[in-house]
Every structure is written in C-alpha cells, then in structure tokens.
C-alpha atoms as a PDB file:
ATOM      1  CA  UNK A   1     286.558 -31.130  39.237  1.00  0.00           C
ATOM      2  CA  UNK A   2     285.119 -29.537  36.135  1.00  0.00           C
ATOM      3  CA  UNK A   3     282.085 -27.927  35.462  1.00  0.00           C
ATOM      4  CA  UNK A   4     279.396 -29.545  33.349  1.00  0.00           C
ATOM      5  CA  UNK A   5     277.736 -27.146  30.802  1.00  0.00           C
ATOM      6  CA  UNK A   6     274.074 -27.276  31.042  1.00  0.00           C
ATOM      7  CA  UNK A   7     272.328 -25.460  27.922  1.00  0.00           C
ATOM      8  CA  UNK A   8     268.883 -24.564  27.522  1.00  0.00           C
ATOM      9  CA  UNK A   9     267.270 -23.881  24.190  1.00  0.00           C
ATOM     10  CA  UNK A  10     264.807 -21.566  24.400  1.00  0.00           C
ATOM     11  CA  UNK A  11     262.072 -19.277  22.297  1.00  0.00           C
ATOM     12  CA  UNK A  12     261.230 -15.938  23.186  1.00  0.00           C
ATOM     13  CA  UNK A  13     257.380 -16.640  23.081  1.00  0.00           C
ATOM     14  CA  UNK A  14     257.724 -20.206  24.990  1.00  0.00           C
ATOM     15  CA  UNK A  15     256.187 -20.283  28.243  1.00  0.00           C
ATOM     16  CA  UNK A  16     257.325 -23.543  29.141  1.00  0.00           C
ATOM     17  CA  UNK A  17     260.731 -21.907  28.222  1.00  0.00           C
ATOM     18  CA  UNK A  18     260.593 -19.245  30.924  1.00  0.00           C
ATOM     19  CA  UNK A  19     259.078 -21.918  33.715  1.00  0.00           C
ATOM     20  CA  UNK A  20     262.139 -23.922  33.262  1.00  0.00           C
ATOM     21  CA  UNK A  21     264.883 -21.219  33.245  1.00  0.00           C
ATOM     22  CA  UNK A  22     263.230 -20.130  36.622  1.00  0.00           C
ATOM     23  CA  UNK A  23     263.250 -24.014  37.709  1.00  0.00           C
ATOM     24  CA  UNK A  24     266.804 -23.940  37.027  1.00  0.00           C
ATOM     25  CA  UNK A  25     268.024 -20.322  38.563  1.00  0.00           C
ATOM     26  CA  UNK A  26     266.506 -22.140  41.654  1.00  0.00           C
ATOM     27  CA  UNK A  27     267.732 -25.282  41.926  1.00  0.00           C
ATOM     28  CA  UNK A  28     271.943 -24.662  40.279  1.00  0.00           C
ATOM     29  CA  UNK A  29     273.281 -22.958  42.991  1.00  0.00           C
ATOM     30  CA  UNK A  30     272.422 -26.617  45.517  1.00  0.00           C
ATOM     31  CA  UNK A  31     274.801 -27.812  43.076  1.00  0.00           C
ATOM     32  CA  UNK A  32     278.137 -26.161  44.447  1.00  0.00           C
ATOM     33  CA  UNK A  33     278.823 -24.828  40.724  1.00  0.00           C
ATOM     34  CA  UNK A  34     279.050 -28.201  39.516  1.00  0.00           C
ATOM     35  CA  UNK A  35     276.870 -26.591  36.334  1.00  0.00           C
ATOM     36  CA  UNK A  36     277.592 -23.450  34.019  1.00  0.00           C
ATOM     37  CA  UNK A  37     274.384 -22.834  32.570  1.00  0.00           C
ATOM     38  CA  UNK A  38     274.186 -21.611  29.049  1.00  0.00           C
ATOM     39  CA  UNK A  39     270.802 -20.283  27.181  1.00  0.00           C
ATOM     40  CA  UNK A  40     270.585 -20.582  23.980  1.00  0.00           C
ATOM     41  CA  UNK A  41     267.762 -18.856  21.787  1.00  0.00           C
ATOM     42  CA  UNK A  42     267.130 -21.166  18.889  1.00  0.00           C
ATOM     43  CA  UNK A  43     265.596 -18.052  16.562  1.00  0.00           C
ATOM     44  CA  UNK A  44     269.509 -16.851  16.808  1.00  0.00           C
ATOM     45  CA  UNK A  45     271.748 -17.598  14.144  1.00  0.00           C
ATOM     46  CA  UNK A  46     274.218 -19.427  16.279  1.00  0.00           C
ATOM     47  CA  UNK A  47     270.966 -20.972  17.848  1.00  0.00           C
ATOM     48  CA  UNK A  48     269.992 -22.199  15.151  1.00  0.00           C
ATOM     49  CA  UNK A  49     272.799 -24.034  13.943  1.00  0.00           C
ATOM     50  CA  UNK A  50     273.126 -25.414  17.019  1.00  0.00           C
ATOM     51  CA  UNK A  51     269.914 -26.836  17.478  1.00  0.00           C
ATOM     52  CA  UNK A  52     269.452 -28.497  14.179  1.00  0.00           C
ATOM     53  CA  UNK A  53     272.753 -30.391  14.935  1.00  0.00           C
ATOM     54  CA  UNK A  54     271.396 -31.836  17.617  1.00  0.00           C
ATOM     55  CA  UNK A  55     268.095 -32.423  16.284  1.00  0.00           C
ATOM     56  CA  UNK A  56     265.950 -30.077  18.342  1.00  0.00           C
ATOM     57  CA  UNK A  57     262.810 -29.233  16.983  1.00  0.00           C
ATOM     58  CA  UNK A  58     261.068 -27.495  19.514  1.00  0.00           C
ATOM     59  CA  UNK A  59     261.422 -25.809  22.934  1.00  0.00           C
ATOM     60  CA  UNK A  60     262.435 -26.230  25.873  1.00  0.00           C
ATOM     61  CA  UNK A  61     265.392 -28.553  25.442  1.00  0.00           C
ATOM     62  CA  UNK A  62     267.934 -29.468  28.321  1.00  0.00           C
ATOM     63  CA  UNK A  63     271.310 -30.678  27.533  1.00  0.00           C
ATOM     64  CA  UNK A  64     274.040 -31.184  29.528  1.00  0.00           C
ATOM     65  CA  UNK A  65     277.340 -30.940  27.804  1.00  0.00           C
ATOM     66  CA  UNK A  66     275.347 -31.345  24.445  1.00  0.00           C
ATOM     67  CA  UNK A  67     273.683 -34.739  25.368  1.00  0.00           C
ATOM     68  CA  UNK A  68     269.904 -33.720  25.334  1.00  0.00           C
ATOM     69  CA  UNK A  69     268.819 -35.045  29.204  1.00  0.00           C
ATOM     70  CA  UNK A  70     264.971 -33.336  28.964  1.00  0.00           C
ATOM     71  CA  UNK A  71     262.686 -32.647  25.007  1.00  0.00           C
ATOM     72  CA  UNK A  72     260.024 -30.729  27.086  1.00  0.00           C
ATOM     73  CA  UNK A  73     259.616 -29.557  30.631  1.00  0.00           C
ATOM     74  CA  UNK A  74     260.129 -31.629  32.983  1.00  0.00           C
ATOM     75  CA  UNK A  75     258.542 -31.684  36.691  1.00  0.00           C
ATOM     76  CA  UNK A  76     261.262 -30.476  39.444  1.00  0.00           C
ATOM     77  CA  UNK A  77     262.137 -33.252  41.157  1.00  0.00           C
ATOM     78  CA  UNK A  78     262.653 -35.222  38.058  1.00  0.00           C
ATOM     79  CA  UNK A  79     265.464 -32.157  37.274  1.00  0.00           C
ATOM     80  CA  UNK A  80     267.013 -32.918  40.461  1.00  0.00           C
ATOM     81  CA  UNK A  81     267.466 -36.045  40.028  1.00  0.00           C
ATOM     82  CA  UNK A  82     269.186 -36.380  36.651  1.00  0.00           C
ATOM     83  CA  UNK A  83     271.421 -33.610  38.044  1.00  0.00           C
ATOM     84  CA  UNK A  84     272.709 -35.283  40.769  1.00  0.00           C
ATOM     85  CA  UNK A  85     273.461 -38.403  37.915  1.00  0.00           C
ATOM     86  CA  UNK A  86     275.631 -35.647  36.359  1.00  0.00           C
ATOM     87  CA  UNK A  87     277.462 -33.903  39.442  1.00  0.00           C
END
C-alpha cells in the first residue's frame, strides 16, 4: 500500500499553525504509517511557490497529496475523520 503525503503549510508566527502540527504528531502514528507528513513554511522560497500554486493564502492549510482537505484549523475529530476517508 502506499503512503499518502499529508503537507501542512505553516507560518512561523501562526498559532493555529503550531496547534495543528501538535494535533497531527498525535493522531499519525493510529494511522499505521498510512501518512508521511510534510511541513511546509510558506515564507520559504520553495514554500512559497508552492502555496500560490495551490492557491493558499493563509495558514494553516492541510493537504493530502496536494488536494487541500482543511483552509483553517480544524477541530480533532473532524481530522480523524477525513483521515480515515484517505487511509
């Protein structure tokens, strides 16, 4: 089976940003590695590129294999669930 890539776009000063990553450091490994997460920092250069491609305008965003699933942070459960669509 392979792994879905699950990216998070993040800001250095975003505390939503920093709720989420610890959301998802918690809740990945229920997932039996189904997920490779990747951050992203949007101020990067690579970041940036990125994000404007897929139309991201501000932080957090949640894609999974660069289809955006979440434009803000979403509540736990709700995370959960549109994982388990995806493993």
């Amino acid at each position: 089976m392979s792994k879905h890539t699950i990216e998070l776009f993040y800001g250095l000063t975003c505390p939503h940003c920093r709720t989420l990553k610890k959301i998802l450091k918690e809740i990945l490994p229920e997932f039996d590695e189904k997920f490779e997460l990747k951050e992203t920092l949007v101020s990067s250069p690579k970041g940036w590129i990125k994000s404007a491609k897929l139309g991201i305008h501000s932080v957090p965003v949640l894609a999974i294999d660069d289809k955006i699933i979440f434009r803000s942070l979403p509540e736990k459960e709700e995370l959960i669930n549109k994982l388990k669509e995806w493993s």
